[in-house]
PDB file of N, CA and C in Angstrom:
ATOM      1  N   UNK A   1     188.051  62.522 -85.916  1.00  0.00           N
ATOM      2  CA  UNK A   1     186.697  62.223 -86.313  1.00  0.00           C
ATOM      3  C   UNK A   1     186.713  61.452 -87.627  1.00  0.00           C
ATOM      4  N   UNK A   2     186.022  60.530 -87.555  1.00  0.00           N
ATOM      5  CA  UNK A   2     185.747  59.312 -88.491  1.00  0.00           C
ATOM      6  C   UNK A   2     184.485  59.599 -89.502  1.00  0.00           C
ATOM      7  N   UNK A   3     185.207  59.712 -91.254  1.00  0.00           N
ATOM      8  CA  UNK A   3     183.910  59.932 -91.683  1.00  0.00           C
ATOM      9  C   UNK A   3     182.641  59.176 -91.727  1.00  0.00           C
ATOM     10  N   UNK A   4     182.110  59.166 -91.928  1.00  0.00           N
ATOM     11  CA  UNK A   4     180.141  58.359 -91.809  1.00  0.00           C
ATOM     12  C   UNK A   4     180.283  58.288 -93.093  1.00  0.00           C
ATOM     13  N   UNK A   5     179.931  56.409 -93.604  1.00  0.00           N
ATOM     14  CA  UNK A   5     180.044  55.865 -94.674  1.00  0.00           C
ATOM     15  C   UNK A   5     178.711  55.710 -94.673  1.00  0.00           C
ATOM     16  N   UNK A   6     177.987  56.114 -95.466  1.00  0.00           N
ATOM     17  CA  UNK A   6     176.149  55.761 -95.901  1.00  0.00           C
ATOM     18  C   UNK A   6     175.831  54.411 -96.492  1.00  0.00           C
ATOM     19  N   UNK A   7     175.331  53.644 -95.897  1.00  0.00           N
ATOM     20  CA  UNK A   7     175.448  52.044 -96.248  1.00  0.00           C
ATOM     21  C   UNK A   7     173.999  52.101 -96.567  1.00  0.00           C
ATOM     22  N   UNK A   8     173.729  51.013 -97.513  1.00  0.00           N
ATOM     23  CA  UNK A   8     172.738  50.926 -98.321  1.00  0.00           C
ATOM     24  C   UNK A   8     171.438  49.947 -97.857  1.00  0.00           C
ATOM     25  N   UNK A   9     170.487  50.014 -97.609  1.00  0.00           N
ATOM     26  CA  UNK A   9     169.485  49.424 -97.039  1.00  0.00           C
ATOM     27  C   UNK A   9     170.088  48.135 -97.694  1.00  0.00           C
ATOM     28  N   UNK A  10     169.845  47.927 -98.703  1.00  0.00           N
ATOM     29  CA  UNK A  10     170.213  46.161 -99.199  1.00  0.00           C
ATOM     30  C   UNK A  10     171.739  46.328 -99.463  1.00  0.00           C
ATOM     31  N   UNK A  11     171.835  44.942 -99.184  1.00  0.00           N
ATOM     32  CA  UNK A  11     173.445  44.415 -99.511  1.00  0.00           C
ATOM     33  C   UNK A  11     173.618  44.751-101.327  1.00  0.00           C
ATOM     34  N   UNK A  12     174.340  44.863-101.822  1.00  0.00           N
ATOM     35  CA  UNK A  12     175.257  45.008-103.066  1.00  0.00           C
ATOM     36  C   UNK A  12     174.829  43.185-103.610  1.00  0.00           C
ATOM     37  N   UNK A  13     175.582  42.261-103.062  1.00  0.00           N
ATOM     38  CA  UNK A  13     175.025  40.931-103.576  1.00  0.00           C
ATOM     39  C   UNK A  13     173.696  40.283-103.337  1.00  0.00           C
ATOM     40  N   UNK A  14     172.866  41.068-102.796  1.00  0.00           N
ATOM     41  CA  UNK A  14     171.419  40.849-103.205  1.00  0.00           C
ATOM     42  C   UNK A  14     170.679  41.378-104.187  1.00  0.00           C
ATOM     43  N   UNK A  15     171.346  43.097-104.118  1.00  0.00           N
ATOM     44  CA  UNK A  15     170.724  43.847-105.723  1.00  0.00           C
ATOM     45  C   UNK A  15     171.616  42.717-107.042  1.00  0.00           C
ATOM     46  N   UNK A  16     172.209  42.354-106.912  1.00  0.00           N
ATOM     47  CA  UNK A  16     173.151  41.572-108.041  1.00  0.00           C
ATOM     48  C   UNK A  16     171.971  40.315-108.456  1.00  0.00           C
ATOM     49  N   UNK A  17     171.723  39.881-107.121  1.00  0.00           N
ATOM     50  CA  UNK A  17     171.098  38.418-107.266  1.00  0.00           C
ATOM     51  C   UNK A  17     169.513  38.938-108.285  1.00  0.00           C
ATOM     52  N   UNK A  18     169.512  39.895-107.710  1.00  0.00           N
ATOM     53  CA  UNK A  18     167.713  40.065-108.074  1.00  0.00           C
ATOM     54  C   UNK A  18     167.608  40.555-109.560  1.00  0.00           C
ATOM     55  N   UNK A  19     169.114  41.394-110.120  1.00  0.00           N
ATOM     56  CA  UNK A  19     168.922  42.012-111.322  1.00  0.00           C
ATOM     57  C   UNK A  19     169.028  40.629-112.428  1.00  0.00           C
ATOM     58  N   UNK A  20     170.111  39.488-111.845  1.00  0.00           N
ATOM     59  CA  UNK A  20     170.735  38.648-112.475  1.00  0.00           C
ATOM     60  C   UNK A  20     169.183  37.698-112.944  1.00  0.00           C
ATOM     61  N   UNK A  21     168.321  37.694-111.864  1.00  0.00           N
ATOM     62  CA  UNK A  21     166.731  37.034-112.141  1.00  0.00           C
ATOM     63  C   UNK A  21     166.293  37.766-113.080  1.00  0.00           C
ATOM     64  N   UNK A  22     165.758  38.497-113.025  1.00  0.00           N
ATOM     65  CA  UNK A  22     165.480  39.510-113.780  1.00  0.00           C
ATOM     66  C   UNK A  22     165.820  39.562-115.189  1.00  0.00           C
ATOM     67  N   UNK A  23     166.847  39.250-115.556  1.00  0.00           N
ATOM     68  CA  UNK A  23     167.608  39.358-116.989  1.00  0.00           C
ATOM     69  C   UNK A  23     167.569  38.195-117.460  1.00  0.00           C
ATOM     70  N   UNK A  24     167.786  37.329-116.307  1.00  0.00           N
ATOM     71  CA  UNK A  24     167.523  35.614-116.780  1.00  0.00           C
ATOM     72  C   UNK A  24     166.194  35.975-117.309  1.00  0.00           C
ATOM     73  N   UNK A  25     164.974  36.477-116.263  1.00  0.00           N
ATOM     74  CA  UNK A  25     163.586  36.146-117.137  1.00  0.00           C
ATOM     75  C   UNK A  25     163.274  36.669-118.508  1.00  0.00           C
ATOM     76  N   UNK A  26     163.998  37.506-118.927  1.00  0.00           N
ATOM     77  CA  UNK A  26     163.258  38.611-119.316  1.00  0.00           C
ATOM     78  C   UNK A  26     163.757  37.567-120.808  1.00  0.00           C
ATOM     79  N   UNK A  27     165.648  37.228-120.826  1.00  0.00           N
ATOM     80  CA  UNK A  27     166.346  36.734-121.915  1.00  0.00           C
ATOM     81  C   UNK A  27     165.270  34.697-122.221  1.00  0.00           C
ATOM     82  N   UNK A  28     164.680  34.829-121.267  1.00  0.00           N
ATOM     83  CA  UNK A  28     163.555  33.404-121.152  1.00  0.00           C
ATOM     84  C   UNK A  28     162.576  33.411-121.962  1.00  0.00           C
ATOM     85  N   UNK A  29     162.055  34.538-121.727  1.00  0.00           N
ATOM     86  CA  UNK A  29     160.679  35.536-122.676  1.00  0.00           C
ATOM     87  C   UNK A  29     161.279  35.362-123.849  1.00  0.00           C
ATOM     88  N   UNK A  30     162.414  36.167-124.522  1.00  0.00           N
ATOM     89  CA  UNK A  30     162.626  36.579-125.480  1.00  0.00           C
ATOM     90  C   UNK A  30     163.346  35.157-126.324  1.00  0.00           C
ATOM     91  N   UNK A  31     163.666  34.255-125.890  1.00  0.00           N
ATOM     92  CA  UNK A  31     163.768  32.854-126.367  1.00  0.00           C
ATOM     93  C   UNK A  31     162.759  32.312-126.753  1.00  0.00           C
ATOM     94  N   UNK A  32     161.712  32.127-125.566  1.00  0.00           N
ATOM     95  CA  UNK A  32     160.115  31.201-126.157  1.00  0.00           C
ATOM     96  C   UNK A  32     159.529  31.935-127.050  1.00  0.00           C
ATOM     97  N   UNK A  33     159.717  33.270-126.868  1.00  0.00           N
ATOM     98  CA  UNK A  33     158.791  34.408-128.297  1.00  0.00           C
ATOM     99  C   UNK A  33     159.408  33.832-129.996  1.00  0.00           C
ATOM    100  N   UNK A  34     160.841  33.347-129.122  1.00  0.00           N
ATOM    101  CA  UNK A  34     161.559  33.422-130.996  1.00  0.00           C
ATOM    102  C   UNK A  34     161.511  31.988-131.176  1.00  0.00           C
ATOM    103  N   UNK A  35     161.010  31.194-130.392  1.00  0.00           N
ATOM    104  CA  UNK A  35     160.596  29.570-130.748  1.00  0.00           C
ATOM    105  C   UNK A  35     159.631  29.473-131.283  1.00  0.00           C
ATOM    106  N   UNK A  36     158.402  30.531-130.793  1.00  0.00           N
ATOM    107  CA  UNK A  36     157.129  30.270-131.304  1.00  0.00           C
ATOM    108  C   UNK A  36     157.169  31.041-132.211  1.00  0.00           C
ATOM    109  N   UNK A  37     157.849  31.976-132.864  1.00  0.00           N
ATOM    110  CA  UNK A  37     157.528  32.732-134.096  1.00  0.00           C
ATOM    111  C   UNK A  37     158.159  31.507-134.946  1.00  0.00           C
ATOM    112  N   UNK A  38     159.855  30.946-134.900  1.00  0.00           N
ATOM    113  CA  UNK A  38     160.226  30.647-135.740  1.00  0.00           C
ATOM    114  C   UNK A  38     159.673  29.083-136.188  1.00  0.00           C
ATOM    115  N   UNK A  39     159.036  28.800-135.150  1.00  0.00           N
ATOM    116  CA  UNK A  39     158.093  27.347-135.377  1.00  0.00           C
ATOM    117  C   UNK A  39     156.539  27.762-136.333  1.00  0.00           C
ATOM    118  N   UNK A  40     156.147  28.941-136.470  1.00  0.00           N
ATOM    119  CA  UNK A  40     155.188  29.442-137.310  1.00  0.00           C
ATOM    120  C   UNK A  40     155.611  29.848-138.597  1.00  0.00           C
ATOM    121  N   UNK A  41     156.968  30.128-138.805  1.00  0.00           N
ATOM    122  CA  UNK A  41     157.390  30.643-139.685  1.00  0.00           C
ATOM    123  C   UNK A  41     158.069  29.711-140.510  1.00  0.00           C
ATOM    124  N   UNK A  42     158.140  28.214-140.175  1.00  0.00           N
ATOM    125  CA  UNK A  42     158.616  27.214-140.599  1.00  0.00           C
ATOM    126  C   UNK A  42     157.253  26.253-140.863  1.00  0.00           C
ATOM    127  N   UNK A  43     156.017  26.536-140.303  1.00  0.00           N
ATOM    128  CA  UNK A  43     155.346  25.809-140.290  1.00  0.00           C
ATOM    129  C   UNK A  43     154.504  26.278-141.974  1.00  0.00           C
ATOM    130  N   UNK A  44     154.729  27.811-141.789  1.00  0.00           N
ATOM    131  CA  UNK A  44     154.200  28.657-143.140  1.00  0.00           C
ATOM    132  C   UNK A  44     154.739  28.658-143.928  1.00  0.00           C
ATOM    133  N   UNK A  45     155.996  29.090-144.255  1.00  0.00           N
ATOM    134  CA  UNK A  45     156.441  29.409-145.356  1.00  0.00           C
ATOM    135  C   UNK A  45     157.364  28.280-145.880  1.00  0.00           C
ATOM    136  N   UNK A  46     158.263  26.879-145.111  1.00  0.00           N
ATOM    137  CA  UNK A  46     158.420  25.924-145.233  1.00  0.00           C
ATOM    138  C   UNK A  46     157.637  24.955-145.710  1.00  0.00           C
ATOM    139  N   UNK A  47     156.679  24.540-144.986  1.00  0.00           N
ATOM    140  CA  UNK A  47     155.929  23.302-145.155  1.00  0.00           C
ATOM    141  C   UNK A  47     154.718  23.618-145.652  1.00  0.00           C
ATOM    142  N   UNK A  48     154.180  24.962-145.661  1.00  0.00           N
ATOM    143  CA  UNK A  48     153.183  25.446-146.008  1.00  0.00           C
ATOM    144  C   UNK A  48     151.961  24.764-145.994  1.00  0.00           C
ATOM    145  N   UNK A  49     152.155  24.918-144.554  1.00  0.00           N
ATOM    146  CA  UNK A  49     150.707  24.409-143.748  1.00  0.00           C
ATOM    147  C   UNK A  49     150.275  25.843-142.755  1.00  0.00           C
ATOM    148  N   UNK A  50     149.160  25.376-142.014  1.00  0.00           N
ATOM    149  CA  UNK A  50     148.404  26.447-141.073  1.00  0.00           C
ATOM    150  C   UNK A  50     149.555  26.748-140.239  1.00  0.00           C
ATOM    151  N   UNK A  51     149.638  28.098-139.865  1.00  0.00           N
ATOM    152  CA  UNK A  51     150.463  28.540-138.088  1.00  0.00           C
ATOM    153  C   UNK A  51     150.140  27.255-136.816  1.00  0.00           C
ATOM    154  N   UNK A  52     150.685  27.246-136.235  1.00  0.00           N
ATOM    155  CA  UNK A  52     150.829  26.592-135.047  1.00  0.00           C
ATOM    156  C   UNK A  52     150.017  27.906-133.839  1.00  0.00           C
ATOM    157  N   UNK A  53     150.786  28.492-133.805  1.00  0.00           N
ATOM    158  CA  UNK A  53     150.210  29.651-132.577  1.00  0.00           C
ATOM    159  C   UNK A  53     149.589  30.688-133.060  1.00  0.00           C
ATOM    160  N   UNK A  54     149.910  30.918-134.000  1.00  0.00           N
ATOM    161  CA  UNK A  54     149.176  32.356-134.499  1.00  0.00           C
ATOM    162  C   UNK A  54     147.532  32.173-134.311  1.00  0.00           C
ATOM    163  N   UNK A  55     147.058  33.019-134.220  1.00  0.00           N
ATOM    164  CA  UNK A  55     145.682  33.125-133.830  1.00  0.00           C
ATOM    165  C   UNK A  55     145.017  33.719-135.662  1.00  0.00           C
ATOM    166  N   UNK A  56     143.758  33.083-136.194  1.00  0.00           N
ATOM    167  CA  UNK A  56     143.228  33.547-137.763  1.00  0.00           C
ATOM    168  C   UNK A  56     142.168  34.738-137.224  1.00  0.00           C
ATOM    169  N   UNK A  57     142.243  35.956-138.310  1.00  0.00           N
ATOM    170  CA  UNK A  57     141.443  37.080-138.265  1.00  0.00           C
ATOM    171  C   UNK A  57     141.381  37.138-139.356  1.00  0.00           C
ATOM    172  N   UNK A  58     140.155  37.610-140.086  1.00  0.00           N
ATOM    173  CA  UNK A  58     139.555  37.797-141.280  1.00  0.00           C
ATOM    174  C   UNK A  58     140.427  36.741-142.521  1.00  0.00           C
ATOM    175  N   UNK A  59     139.831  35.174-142.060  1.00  0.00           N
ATOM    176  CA  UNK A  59     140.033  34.299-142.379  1.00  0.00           C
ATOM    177  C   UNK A  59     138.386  34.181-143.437  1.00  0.00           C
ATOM    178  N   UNK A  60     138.714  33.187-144.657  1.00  0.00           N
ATOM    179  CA  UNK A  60     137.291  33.301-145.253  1.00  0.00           C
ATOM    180  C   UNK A  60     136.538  31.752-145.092  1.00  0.00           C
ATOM    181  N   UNK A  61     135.591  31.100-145.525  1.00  0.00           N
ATOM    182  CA  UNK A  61     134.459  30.202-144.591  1.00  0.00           C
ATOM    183  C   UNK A  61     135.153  29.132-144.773  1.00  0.00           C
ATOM    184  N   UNK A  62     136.100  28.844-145.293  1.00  0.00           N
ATOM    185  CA  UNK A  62     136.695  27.262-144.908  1.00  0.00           C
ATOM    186  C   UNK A  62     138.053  27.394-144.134  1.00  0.00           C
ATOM    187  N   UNK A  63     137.936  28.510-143.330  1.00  0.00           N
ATOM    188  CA  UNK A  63     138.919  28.488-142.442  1.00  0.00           C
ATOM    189  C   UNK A  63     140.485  29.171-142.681  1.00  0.00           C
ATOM    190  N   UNK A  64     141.062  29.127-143.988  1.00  0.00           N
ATOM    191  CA  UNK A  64     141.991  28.908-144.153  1.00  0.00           C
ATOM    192  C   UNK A  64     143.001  30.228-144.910  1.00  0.00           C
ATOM    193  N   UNK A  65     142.726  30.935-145.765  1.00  0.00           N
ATOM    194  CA  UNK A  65     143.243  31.843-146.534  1.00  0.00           C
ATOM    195  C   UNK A  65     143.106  33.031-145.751  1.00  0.00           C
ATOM    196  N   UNK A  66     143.708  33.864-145.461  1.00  0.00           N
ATOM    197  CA  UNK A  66     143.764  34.977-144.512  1.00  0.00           C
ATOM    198  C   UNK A  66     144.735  35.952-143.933  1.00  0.00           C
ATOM    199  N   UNK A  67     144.280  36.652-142.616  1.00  0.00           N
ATOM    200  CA  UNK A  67     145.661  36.716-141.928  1.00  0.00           C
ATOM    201  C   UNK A  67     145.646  36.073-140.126  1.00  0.00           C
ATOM    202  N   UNK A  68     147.047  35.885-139.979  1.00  0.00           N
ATOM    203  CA  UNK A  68     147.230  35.071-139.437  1.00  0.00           C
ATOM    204  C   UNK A  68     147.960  35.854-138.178  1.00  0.00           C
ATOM    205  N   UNK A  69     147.444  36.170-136.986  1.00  0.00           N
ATOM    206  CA  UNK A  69     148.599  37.543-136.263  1.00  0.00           C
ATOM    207  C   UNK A  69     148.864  36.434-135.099  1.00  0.00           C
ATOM    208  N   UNK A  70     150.394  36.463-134.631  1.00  0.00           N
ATOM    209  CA  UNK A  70     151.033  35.927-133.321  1.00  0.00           C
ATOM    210  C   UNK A  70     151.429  37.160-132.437  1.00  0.00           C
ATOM    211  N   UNK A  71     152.109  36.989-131.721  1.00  0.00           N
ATOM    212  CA  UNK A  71     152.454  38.146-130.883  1.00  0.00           C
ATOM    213  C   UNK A  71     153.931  39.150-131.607  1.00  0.00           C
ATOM    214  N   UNK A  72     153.379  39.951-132.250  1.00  0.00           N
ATOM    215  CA  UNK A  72     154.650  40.894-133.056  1.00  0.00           C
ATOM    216  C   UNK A  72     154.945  40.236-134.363  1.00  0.00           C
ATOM    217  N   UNK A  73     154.359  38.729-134.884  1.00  0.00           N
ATOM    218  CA  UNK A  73     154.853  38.672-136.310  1.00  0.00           C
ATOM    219  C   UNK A  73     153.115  38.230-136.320  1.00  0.00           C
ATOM    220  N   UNK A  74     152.691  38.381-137.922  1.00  0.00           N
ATOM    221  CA  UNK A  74     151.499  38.077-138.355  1.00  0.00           C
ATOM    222  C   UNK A  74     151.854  37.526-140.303  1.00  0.00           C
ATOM    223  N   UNK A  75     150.583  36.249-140.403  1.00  0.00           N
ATOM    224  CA  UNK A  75     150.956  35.695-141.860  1.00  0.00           C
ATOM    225  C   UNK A  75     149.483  36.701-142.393  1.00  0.00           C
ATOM    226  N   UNK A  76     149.704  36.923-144.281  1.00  0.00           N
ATOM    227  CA  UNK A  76     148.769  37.059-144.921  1.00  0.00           C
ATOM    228  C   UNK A  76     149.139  35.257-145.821  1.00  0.00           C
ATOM    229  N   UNK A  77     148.011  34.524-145.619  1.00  0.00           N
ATOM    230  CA  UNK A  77     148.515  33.723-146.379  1.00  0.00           C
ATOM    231  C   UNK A  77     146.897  33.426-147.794  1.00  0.00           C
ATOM    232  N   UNK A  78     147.106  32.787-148.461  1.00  0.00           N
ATOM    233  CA  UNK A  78     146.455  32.515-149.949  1.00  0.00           C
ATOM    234  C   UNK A  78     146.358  30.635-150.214  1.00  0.00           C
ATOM    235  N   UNK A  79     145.332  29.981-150.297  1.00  0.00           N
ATOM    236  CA  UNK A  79     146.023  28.533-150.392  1.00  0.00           C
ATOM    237  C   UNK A  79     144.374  28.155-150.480  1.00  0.00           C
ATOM    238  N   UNK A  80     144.484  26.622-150.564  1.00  0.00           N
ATOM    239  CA  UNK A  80     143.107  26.124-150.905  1.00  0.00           C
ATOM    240  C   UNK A  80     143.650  24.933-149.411  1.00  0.00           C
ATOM    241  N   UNK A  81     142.336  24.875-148.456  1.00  0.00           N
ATOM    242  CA  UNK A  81     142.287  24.217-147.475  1.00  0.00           C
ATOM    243  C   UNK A  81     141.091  23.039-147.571  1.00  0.00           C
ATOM    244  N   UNK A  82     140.457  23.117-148.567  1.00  0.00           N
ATOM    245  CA  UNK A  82     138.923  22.092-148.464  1.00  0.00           C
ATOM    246  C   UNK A  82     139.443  20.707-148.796  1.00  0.00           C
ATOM    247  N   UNK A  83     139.286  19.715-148.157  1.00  0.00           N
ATOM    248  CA  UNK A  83     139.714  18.396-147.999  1.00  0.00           C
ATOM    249  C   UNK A  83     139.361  17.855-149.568  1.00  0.00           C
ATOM    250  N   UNK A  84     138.594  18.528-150.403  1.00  0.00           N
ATOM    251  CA  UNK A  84     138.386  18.035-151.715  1.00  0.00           C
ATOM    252  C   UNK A  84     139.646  18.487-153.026  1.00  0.00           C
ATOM    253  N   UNK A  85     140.000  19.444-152.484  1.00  0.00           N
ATOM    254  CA  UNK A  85     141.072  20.154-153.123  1.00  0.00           C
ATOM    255  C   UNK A  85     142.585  18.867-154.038  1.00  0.00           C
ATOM    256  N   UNK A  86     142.864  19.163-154.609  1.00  0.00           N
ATOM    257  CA  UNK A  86     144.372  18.561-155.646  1.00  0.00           C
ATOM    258  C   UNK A  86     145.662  18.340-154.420  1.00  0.00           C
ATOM    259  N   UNK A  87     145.713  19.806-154.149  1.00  0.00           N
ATOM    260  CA  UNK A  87     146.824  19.971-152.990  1.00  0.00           C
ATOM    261  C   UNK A  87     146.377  21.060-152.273  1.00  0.00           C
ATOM    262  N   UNK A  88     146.101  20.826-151.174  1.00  0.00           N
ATOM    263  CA  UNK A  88     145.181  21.588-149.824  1.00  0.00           C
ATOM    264  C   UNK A  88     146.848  22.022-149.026  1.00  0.00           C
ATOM    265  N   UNK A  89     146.454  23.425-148.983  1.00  0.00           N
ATOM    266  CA  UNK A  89     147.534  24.075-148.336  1.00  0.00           C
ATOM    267  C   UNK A  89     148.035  25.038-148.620  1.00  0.00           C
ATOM    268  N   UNK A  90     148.665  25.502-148.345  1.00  0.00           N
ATOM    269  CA  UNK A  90     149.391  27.039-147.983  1.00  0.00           C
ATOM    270  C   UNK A  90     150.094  27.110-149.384  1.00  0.00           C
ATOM    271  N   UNK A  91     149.647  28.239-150.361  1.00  0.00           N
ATOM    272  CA  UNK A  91     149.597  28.255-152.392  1.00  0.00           C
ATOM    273  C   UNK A  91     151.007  29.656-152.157  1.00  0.00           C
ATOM    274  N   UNK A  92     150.875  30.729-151.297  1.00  0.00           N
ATOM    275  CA  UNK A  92     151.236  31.886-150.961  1.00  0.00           C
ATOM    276  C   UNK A  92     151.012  31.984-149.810  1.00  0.00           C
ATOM    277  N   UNK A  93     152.207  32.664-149.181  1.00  0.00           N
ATOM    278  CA  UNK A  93     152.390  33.535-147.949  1.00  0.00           C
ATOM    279  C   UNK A  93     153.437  34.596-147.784  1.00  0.00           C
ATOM    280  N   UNK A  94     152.745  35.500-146.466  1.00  0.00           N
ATOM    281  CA  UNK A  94     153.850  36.464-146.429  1.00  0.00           C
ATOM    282  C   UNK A  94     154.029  36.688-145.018  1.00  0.00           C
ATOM    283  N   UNK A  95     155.244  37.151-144.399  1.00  0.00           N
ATOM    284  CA  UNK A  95     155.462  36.984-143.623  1.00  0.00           C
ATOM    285  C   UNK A  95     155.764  38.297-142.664  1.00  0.00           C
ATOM    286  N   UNK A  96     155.467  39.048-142.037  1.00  0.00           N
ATOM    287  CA  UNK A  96     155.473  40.561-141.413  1.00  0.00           C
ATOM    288  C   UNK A  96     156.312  40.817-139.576  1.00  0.00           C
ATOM    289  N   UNK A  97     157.101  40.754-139.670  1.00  0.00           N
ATOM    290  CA  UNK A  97     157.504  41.182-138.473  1.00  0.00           C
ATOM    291  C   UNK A  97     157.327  42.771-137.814  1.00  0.00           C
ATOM    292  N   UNK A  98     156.769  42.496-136.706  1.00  0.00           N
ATOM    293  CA  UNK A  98     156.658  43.919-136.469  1.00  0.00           C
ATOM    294  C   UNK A  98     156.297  45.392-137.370  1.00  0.00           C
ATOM    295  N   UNK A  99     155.110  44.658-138.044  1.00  0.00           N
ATOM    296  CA  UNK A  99     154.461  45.435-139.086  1.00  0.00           C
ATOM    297  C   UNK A  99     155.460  45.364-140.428  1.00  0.00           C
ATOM    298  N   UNK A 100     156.796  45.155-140.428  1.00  0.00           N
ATOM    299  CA  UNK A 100     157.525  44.894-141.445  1.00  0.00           C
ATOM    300  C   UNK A 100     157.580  43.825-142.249  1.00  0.00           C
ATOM    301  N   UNK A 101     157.535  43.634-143.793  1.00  0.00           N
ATOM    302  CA  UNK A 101     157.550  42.529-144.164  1.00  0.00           C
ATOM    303  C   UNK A 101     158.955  41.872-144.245  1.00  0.00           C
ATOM    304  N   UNK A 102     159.043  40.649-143.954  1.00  0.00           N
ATOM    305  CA  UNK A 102     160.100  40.140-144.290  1.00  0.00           C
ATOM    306  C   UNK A 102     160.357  38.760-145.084  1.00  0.00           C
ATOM    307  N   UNK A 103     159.408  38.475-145.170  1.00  0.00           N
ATOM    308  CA  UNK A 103     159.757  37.075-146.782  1.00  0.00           C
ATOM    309  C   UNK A 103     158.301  36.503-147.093  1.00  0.00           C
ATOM    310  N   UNK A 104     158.350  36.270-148.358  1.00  0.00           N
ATOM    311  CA  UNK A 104     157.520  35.801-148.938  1.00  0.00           C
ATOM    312  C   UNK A 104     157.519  34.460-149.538  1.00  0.00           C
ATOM    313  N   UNK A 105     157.039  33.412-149.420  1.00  0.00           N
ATOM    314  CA  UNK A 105     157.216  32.232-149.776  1.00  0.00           C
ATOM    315  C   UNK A 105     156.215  32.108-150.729  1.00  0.00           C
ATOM    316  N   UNK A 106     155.920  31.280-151.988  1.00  0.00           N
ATOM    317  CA  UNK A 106     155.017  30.498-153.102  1.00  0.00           C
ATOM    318  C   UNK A 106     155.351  29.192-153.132  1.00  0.00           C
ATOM    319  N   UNK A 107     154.506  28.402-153.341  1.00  0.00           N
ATOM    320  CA  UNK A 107     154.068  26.935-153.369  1.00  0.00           C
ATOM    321  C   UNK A 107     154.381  26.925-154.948  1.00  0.00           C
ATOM    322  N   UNK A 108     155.231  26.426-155.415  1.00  0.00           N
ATOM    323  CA  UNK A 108     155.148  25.751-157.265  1.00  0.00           C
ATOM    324  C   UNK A 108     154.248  24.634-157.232  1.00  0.00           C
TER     325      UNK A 108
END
């Protein structure tokens, strides 16, 4: 008598194929997340201009001084934006990952 081998509804190289998607997407996500943070985070504390993606919340009436939240990083930034201004732009910022701060940039 021959033992009975329990074979698996799906093949072995199809669970492979589907996990291998899967990890591709997920490592896809976690690439475009760190393009668009680090393109905000270059756009702020570099060039010290407005975010690119970040979305403004309790921003004050010329738009510009505030905070600034993206998905898991958010700016508090400080700056003069009115087209009449000396130098219009980003004076102070700070930079918060995941509720953590992690750098602070000033405009001389």
């Amino acid at each position: 008598m021959g033992r009975n081998k329990r074979r698996s509804v799906y093949p072995k190289k199809k669970q492979n194929r589907n996990a291998s998607k899967v990890v591709a997407i997920f490592l896809a996500i976690i690439v475009i997340w760190g393009v668009i943070a680090v393109t905000d985070y270059r756009h702020v504390c570099h060039n010290f201009e407005k975010p690119m993606f970040a979305i403004a919340t309790g921003t004050a009436d010329d738009g510009g001084p505030g905070t600034y939240i993206g998905l898991g990083y958010s700016f508090e930034i400080q700056g003069s934006f009115m087209p009449e201004d000396e130098n219009p732009g980003v004076t102070r910022a700070s930079f918060y990952l995941l509720g953590f701060k992690l750098s602070e940039a000033v405009r001389e």
